[in-house]
Structure formats: C-alpha cells, structure tokens
Protein backbone atom coordinates (compact mmCIF):
# COMPACT_ATOMS: atom_id res chain seq x y z
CA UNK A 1 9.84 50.50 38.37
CA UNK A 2 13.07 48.90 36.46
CA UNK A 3 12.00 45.76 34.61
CA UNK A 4 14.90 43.05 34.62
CA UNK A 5 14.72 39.99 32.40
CA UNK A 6 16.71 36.97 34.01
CA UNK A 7 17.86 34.30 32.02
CA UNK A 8 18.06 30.52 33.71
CA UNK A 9 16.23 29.50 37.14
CA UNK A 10 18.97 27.42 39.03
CA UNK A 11 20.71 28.98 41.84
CA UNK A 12 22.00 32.74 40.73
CA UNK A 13 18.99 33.37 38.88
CA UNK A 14 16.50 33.33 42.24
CA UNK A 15 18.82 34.62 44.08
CA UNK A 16 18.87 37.81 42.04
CA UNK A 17 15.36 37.75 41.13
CA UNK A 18 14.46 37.61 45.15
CA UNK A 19 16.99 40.66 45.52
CA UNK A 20 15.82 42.66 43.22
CA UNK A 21 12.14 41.79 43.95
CA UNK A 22 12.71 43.42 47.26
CA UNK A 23 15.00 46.63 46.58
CA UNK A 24 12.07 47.26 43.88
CA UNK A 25 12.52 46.14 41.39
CA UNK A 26 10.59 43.90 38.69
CA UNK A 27 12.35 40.99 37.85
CA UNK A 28 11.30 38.12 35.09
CA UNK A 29 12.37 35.10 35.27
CA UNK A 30 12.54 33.08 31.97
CA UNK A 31 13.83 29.14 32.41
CA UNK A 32 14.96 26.85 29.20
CA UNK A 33 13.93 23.60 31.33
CA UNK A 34 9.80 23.05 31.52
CA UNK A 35 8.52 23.68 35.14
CA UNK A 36 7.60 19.70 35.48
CA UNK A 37 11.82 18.98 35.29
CA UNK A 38 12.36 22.38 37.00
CA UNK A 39 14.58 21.50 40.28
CA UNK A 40 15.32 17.79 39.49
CA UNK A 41 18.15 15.84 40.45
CA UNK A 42 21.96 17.33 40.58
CA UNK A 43 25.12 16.27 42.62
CA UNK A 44 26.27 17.13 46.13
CA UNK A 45 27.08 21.43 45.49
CA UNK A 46 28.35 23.24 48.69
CA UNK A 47 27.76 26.58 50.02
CA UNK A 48 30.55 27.85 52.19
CA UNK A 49 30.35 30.95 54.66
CA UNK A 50 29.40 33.51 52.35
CA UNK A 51 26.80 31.35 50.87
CA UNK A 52 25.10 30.33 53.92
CA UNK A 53 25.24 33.91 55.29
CA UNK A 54 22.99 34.75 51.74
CA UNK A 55 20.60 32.59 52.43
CA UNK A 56 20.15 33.51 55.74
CA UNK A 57 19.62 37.00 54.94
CA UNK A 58 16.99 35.27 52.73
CA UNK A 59 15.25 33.59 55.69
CA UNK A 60 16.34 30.58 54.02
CA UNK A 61 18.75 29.42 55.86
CA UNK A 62 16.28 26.66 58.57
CA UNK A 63 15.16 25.52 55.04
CA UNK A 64 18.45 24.84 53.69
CA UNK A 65 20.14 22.88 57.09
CA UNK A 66 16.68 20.60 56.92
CA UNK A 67 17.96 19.86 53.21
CA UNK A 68 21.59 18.96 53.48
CA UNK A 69 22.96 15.95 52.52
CA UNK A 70 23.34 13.62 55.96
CA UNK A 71 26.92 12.08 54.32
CA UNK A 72 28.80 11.05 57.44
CA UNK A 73 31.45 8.79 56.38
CA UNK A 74 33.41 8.45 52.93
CA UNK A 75 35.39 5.39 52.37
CA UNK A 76 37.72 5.58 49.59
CA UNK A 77 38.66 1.92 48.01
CA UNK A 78 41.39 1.21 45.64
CA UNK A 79 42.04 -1.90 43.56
CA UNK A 80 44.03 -3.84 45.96
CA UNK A 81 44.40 -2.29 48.84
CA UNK A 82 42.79 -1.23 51.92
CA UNK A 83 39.28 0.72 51.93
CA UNK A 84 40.31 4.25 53.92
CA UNK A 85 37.20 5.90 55.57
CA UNK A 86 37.18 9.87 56.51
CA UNK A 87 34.59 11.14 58.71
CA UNK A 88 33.01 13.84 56.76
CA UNK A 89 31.29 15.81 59.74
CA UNK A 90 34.72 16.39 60.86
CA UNK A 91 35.96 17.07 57.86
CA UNK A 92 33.15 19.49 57.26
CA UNK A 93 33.75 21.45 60.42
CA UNK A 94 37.08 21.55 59.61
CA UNK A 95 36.03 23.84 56.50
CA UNK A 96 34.09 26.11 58.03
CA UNK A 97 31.72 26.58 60.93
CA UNK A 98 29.21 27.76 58.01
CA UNK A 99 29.10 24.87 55.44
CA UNK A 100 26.18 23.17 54.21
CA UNK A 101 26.32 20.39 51.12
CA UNK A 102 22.81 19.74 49.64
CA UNK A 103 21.73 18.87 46.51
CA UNK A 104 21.45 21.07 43.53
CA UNK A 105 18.24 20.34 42.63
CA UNK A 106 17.08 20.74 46.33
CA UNK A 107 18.66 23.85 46.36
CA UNK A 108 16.90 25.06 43.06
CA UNK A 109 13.58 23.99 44.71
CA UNK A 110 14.08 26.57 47.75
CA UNK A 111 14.97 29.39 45.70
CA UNK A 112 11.99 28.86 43.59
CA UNK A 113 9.84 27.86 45.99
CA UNK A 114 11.33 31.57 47.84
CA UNK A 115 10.30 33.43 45.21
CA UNK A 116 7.31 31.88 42.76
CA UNK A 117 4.85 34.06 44.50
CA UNK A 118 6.23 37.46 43.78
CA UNK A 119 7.76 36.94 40.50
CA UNK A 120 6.81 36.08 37.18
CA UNK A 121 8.52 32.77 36.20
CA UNK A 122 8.55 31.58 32.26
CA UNK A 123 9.48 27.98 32.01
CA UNK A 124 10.00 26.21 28.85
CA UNK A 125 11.22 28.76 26.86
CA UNK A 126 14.39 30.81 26.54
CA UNK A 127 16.00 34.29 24.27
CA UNK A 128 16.57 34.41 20.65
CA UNK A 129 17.67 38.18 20.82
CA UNK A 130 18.98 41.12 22.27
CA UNK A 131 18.52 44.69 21.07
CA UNK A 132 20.51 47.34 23.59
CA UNK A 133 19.19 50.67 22.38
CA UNK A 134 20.96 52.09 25.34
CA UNK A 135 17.74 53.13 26.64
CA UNK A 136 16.97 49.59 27.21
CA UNK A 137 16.41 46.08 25.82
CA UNK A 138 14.76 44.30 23.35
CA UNK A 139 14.31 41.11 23.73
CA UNK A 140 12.73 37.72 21.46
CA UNK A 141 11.79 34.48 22.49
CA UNK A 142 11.37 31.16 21.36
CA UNK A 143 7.76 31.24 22.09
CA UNK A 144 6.72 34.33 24.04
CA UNK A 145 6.19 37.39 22.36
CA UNK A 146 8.88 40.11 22.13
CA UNK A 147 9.09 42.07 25.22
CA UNK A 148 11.40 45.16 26.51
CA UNK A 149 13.52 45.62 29.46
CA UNK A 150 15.39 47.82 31.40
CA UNK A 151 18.23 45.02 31.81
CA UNK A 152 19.13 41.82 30.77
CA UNK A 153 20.83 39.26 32.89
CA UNK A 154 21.96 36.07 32.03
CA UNK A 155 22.50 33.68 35.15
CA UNK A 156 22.42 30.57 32.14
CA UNK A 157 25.29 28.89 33.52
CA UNK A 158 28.16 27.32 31.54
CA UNK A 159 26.55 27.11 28.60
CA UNK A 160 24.54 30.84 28.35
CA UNK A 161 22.90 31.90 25.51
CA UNK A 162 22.88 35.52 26.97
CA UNK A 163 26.66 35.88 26.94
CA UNK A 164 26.69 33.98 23.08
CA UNK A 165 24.38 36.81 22.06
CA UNK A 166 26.59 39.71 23.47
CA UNK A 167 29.81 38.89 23.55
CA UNK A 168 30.21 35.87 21.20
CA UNK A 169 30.81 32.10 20.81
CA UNK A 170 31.71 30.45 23.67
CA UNK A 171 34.64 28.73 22.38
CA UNK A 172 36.50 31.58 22.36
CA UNK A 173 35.73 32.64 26.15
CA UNK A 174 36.66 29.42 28.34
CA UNK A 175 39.43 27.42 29.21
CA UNK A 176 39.26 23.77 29.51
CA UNK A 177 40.92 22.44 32.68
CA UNK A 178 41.46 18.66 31.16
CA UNK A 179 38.27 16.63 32.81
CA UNK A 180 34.77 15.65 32.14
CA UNK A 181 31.86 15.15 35.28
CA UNK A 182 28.81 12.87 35.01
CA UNK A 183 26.20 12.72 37.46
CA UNK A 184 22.84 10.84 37.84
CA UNK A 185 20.18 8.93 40.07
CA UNK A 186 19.91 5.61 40.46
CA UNK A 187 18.42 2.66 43.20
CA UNK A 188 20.85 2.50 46.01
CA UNK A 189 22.26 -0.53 45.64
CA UNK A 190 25.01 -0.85 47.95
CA UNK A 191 22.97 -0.10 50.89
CA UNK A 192 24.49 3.17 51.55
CA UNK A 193 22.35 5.24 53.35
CA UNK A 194 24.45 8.08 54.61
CA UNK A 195 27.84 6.43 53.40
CA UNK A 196 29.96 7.86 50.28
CA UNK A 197 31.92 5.10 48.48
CA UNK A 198 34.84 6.23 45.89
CA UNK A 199 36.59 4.67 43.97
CA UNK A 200 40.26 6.03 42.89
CA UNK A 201 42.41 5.25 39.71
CA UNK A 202 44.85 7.36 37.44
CA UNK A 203 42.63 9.48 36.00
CA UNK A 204 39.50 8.48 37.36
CA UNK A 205 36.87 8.78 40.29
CA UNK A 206 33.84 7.39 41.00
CA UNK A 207 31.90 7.66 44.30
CA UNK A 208 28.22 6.88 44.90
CA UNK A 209 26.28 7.90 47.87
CA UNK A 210 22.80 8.14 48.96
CA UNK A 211 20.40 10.38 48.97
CA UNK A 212 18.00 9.98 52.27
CA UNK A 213 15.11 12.14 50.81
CA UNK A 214 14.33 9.80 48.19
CA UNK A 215 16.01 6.51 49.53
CA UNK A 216 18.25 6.75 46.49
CA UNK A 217 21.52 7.02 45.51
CA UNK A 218 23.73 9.30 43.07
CA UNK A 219 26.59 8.13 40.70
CA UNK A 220 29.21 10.55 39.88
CA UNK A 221 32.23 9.95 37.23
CA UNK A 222 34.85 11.88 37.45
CA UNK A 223 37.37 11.83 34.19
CA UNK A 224 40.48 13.40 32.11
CA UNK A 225 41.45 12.56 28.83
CA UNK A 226 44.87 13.35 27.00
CA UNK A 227 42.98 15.48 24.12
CA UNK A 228 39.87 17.56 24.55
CA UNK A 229 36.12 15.63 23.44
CA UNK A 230 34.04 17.08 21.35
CA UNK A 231 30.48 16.66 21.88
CA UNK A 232 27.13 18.35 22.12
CA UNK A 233 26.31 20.11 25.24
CA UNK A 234 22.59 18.77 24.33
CA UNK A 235 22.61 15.13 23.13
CA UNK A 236 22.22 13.43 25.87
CA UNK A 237 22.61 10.11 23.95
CA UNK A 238 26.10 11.30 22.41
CA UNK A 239 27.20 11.90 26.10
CA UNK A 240 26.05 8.66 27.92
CA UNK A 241 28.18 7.26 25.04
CA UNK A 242 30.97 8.79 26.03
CA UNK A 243 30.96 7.81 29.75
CA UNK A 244 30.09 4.10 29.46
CA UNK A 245 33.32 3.91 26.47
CA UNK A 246 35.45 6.00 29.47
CA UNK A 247 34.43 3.30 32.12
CA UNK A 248 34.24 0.32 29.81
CA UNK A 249 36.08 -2.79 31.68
CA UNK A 250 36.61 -0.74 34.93
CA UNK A 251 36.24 -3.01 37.84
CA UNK A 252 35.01 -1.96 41.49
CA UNK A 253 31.43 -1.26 41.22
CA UNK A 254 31.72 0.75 38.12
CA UNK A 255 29.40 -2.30 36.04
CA UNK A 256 26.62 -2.28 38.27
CA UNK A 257 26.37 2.03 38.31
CA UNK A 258 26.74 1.70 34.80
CA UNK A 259 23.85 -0.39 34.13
CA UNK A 260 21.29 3.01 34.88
CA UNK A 261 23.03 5.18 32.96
CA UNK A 262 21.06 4.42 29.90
CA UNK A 263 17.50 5.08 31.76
CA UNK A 264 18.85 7.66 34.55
CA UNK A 265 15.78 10.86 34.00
CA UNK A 266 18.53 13.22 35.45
CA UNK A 267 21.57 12.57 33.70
CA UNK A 268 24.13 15.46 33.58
CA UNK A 269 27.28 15.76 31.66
CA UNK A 270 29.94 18.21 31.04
CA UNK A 271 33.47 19.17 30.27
CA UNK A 272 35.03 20.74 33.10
CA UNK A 273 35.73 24.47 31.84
CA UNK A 274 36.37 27.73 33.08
CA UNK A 275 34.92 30.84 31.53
CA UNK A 276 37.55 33.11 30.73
CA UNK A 277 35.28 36.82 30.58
CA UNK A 278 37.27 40.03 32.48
CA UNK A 279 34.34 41.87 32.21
CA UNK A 280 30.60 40.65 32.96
CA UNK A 281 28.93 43.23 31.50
CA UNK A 282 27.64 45.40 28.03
CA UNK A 283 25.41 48.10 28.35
CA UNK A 284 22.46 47.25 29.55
CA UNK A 285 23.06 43.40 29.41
CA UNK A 286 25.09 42.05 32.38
CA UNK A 287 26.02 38.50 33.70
CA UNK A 288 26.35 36.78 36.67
CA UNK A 289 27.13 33.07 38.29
CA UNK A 290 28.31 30.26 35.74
CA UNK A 291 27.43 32.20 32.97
CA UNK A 292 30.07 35.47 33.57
CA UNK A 293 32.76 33.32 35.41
CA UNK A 294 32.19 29.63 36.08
CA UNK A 295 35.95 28.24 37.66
CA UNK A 296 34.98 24.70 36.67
CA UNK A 297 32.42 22.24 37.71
CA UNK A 298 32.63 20.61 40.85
CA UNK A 299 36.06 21.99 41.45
CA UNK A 300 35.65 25.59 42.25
CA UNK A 301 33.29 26.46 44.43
CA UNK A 302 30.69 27.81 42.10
CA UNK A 303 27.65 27.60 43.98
CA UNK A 304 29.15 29.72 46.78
CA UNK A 305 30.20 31.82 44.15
CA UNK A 306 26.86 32.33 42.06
CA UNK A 307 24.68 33.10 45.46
CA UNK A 308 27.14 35.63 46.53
CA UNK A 309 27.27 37.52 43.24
CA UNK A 310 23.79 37.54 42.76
CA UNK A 311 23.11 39.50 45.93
CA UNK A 312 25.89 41.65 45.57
CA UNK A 313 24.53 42.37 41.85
CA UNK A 314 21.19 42.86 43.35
CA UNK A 315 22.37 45.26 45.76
CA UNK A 316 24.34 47.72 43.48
CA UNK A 317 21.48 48.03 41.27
CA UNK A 318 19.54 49.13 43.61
CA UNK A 319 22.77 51.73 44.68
CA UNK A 320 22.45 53.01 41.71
CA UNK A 321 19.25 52.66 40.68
CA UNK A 322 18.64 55.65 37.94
CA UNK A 323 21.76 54.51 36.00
CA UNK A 324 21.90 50.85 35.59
CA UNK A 325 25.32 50.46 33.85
CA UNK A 326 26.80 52.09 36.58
CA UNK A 327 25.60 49.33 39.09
CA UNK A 328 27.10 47.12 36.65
CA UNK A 329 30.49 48.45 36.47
CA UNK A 330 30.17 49.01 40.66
CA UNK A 331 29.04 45.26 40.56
CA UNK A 332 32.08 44.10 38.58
CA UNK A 333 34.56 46.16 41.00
CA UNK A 334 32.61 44.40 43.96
CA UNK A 335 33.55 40.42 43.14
CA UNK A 336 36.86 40.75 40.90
CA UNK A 337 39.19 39.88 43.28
CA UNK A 338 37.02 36.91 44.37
CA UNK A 339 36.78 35.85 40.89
CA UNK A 340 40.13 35.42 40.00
CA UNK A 341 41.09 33.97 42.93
CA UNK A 342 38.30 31.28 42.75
CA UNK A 343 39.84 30.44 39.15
CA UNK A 344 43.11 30.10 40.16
CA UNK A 345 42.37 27.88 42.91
CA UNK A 346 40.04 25.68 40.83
CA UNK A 347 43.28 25.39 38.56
CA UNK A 348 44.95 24.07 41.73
CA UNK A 349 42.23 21.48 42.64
CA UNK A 350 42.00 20.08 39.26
CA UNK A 351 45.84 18.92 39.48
CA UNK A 352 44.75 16.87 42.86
CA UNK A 353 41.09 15.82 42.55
CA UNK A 354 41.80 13.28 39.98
CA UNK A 355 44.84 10.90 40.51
CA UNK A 356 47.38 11.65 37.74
CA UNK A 357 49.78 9.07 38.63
CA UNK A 358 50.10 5.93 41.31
CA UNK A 359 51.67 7.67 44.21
CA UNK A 360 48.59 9.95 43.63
CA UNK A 361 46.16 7.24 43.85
CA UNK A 362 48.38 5.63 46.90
CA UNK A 363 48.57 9.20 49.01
CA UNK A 364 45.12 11.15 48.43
CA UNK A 365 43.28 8.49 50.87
CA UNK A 366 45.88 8.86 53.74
CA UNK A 367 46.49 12.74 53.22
CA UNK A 368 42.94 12.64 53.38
CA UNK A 369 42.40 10.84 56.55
CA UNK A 370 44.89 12.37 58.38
CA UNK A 371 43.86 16.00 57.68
CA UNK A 372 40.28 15.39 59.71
CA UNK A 373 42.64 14.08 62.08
CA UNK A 374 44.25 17.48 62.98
CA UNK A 375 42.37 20.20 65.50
CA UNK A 376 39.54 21.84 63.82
CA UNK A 377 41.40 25.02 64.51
CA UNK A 378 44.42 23.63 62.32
CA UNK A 379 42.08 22.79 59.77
CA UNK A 380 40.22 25.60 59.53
CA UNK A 381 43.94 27.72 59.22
CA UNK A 382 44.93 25.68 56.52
CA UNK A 383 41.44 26.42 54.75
CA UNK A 384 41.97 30.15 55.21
CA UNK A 385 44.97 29.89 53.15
CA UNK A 386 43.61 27.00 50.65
CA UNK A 387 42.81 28.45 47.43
CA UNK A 388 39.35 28.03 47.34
CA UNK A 389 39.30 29.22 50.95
CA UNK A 390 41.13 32.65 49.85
CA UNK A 391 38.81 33.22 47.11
CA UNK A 392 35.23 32.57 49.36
CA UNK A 393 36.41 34.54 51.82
CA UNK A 394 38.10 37.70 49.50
CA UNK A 395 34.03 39.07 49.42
CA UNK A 396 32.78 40.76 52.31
CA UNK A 397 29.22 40.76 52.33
CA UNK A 398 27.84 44.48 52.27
CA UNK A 399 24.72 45.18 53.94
CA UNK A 400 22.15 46.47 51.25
CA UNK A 401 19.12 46.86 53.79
CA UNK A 402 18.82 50.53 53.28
CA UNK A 403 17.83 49.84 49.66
CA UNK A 404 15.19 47.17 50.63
CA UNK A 405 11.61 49.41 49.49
CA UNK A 406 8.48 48.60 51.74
CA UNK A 407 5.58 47.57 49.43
C-alpha cells in the first residue's frame, strides 16, 4: 500500500487525504496548527460548481448547504452618499446554480471531521526535510521521528514549507498583485445578523457581516499600498500593526472594528500574492492547492480551485498507481489550463475589487446593483465568460470510481 505524507490540514489537504484513503492508499496527514485551533475562524471562501460537485461526490455536500453563510443583503456605504444594497441570493444564483459561501474554518471542520476516522492526523508539528531517493522519501520533523514515504505532498498553502524545501525560497516563485487582506472575529455590533455592510474608498474596503452560528460577526480589510510591505508571515503583532496604521483616522465604522483587532483569537493577515510555479511537481514530492498555484487571496477563486485539484490529484495516482511520478506529470496535464486561467483572471479582479480612483468608488455600487438586476440567465452568460468563470469551468471533473478499492 503507497504511503503519502500530506503537508497542512485546511481544505486541499482532506480533500486529498479522503481520495486517496479510498482508491487505497495510506495517506498522513501532518498539520503546523495544534488540533485545539485546528478549524477556527476564516472569512467568507466560495466553492463554485466544480467545488460543490467534489464534495458531493464526498457525501458532503447536505453538510456543507447546512453550513453556508445565510448573507442575504449587502449594502455598500460611501462617505457621503447614499448606502446601495444588492441582494446577494440573487446575486448568488446569478453565479451559478452550484454556489455555496461558508466559512473557511467551517469548511476545514467538515473535511476533518470526513476523514479523522480513517486517517492518521499529526497536529502541532510540521517537516524539516526531504530526502527523494527516487525510490521514495525521507522525511524529518519538528517533533516526530523521521519517517519514509512513498510521496510527499504539500497542500501548505501560500506560505509552504514543502515547496521551500524542493524548489526554493518563496520570494523568487510569486508575484505580488499590489494588496494586503485582514480578517477576524469580533461581537456583532451593528446588529447585522444576515446583513453585509462595506465600506468603499480609493484603495480601501471594509465590510463586516455576521456570522449566525456563533451570533458573531467578521471584519475584513481590504488594502493596496504604492510599494510592497515587508513583514513576517508569523508575527502576528507586526501585522495587527500594520492594519490599525493602514486604517488610522478612517471614518465609517472602521474605529469601532478596530477596537478587537488587538484581542481578535483568529486574526489572519496576508499580502495578496500569486504563486508563480509552471510545474507542481519533483520526483516523488508534488504540490497541490495554495501551495503549487495560489491566484491570490480572496480574489481568485482558490478554494474552488484547491478541492478540485486535490481530487483530480487523488485520482491520477491511483491511474497510475505503480509509478507515482507519472500520476504527477498526468496530474499537472489535468488542471494547467485551469490554472492559468484562474491567475489571469485574479489579475483582472484585483484592478476592480479595490477602488483605485473616485469614479471607481462612485460606479462599483451601481454596476453592482444593477447586474442582480438582469435575468439570471444573463447573469449566468456573463459569468461563463468572466474570468474566474472561464477558469472554474476549464476542468471537467473525471470520474475516478473505477479506482475506488473495497476494504
């Protein structure tokens, strides 16, 4: 039985693992974040068509409707002028008949929650080391004791320590796209419930909206800067100064969301980059999700992106089960097209998701508004050729069931 070591426990990584699980194989799961924070907090991610269909061939998919965010309504305020609202249900439908937004770290929970029983899961610990002898993989850890694989995968995210190890620093292998996200919880003080209230300015966004599991609500800051900030991808502290200095003196609501940001548990920052890799793999050490191809943060669909590729890595594996690189290279072949496509587009929506001027800030709330007002049909034709809508729909799903092993 192949032995697979998975790096990182968010989305791609259980997806995989559950894949591979049943084409039999036997995954490992190891997880930098200690099972206690495991699956806590996130923003609003999407999964579009593709995505849902995954999880349904999961028998995931009555878990993950029950979990959506229930956002009905957004109203978008400016400084000055009239509040616009959008119904987001008919936005959403506009989409895609398959669309679900929920919340990362309720997504997370599924996937683990999926899979926990059948495979092992290290939390709180992460690689040091990789040793392809072309035969297979060594591997060290932080804590656990040196192990060997069949194949490494690193589904790490933006940040992965698996592709630093094989194919080098990351500086060298991403492309910033000019902004910065923060996210966190906080009480909902606006009374939102199911509302979504953002604020717009040249070159800035912020929106709060609540969370009905909890009775919460989440703050997210969207940002660009003329030059690039450097900062540590770990210090929390370093980043939290960052944000309150980007929103000092900002009016609208921005004084009262900032007042959490200091105690806010589930704070997440980052610099909005792409990851710039044309090939995903090295011997017997492969990547997938974030880690191999992220097209930016919020922006590009990534979720969709890392659920799909996960089951379509799973899948040619298992096709080619007695030579491993080869289901590599077969895997890379698979989700090229959609890859490039998704960067590209994320490109696009980075230009318009952030007002860069006044007539920006002025004409995103009415373009807005008047899209949901068009025929669904309309609005689903002009998400086929969106972008983002090319590149989630450039992947047809193949059907790996003739690969699943009976146990």
């Amino acid at each position: 039985m192949n032995k697979v070591l998975i790096s990182g426990a968010s989305v791609a990584g259980p997806v995989l693992a559950f894949w591979l699980r049943r084409f039999g194989f036997e995954p490992t799961v190891v997880e930098r974040t200690p099972a206690l924070r495991h699956g806590l907090g996130g923003h609003a991610v999407d999964l579009f068509g593709s995505g849902v269909e995954v999880v349904r061939r999961m028998d995931l998919d009555q878990q993950i409707h029950e979990a959506r965010t229930l956002t009905t309504r957004m109203t978008i305020e400016r400084t000055g002028k009239r509040p616009v609202d959008v119904d987001i249900a008919k936005l959403s439908a506009g989409i895609s008949d398959r669309h679900v937004e929920i919340l990362r770290g309720e997504l997370t929970k599924i996937l683990y929650d999926a899979t926990r029983d059948d495979i092992e899961y290290v939390f709180g610990d992460s690689i040091t080391a990789v040793t392809d002898d072309g035969a297979g993989v060594d591997v060290t850890f932080e804590h656990a004791e040196p192990r060997r694989f069949d194949l490494v995968i690193g589904a790490d995210g933006l940040h992965s320590k698996v592709r630093r190890l094989t194919f080098g620093p990351e500086e060298g292998l991403r492309r910033h796209l000019g902004g910065y996200l923060a996210v966190y919880s906080l009480p909902d003080l606006f009374d939102l419930g199911n509302r979504m209230l953002v604020n717009l300015d040249v070159n800035r966004l912020v929106s709060t909206y609540g969370v009905h599991q909890t009775g919460e609500a989440r703050a997210a800051f969207l940002f660009r800067t003329p030059a690039e900030l450097r900062f540590d991808h770990r210090d929390r502290d370093e980043q939290r100064r960052i944000v309150e200095a980007e929103f000092r003196g900002h009016g609208w609501r921005v004084p009262q969301l900032l007042e959490y940001l200091a105690t806010a548990e589930d704070f997440y920052f980052d610099a909005i980059n792409q990851i710039t890799l044309d090939t995903w793999h090295r011997g017997r050490v492969g990547l997938v999700g974030d880690a191999g191809f992220s097209p930016g943060p919020a922006i590009g669909g990534g979720t969709t992106l890392a659920a799909v590729t996960a089951y379509v890595l799973a899948g040619e594996l298992a096709a080619a089960r007695d030579d491993l690189p080869a289901g590599l290279r077969a895997y890379e072949q698979r989700i090229g097209r959609s890859v490039t496509l998704s960067r590209a587009a994320a490109r696009k929506t980075m230009k318009s998701v952030i007002p860069t001027s006044r007539a920006a800030v002025r004409m995103v709330p009415w373009a807005t508004a008047a899209l949901v007002k068009l025929p669904a049909s309309v609005q689903k034709l002009a998400w086929a050729q969106n972008g983002l809508g090319k590149s989630l729909n450039a992947l047809d799903l193949p059907n790996y069931d003739n690969l699943t092993v009976r146990r």
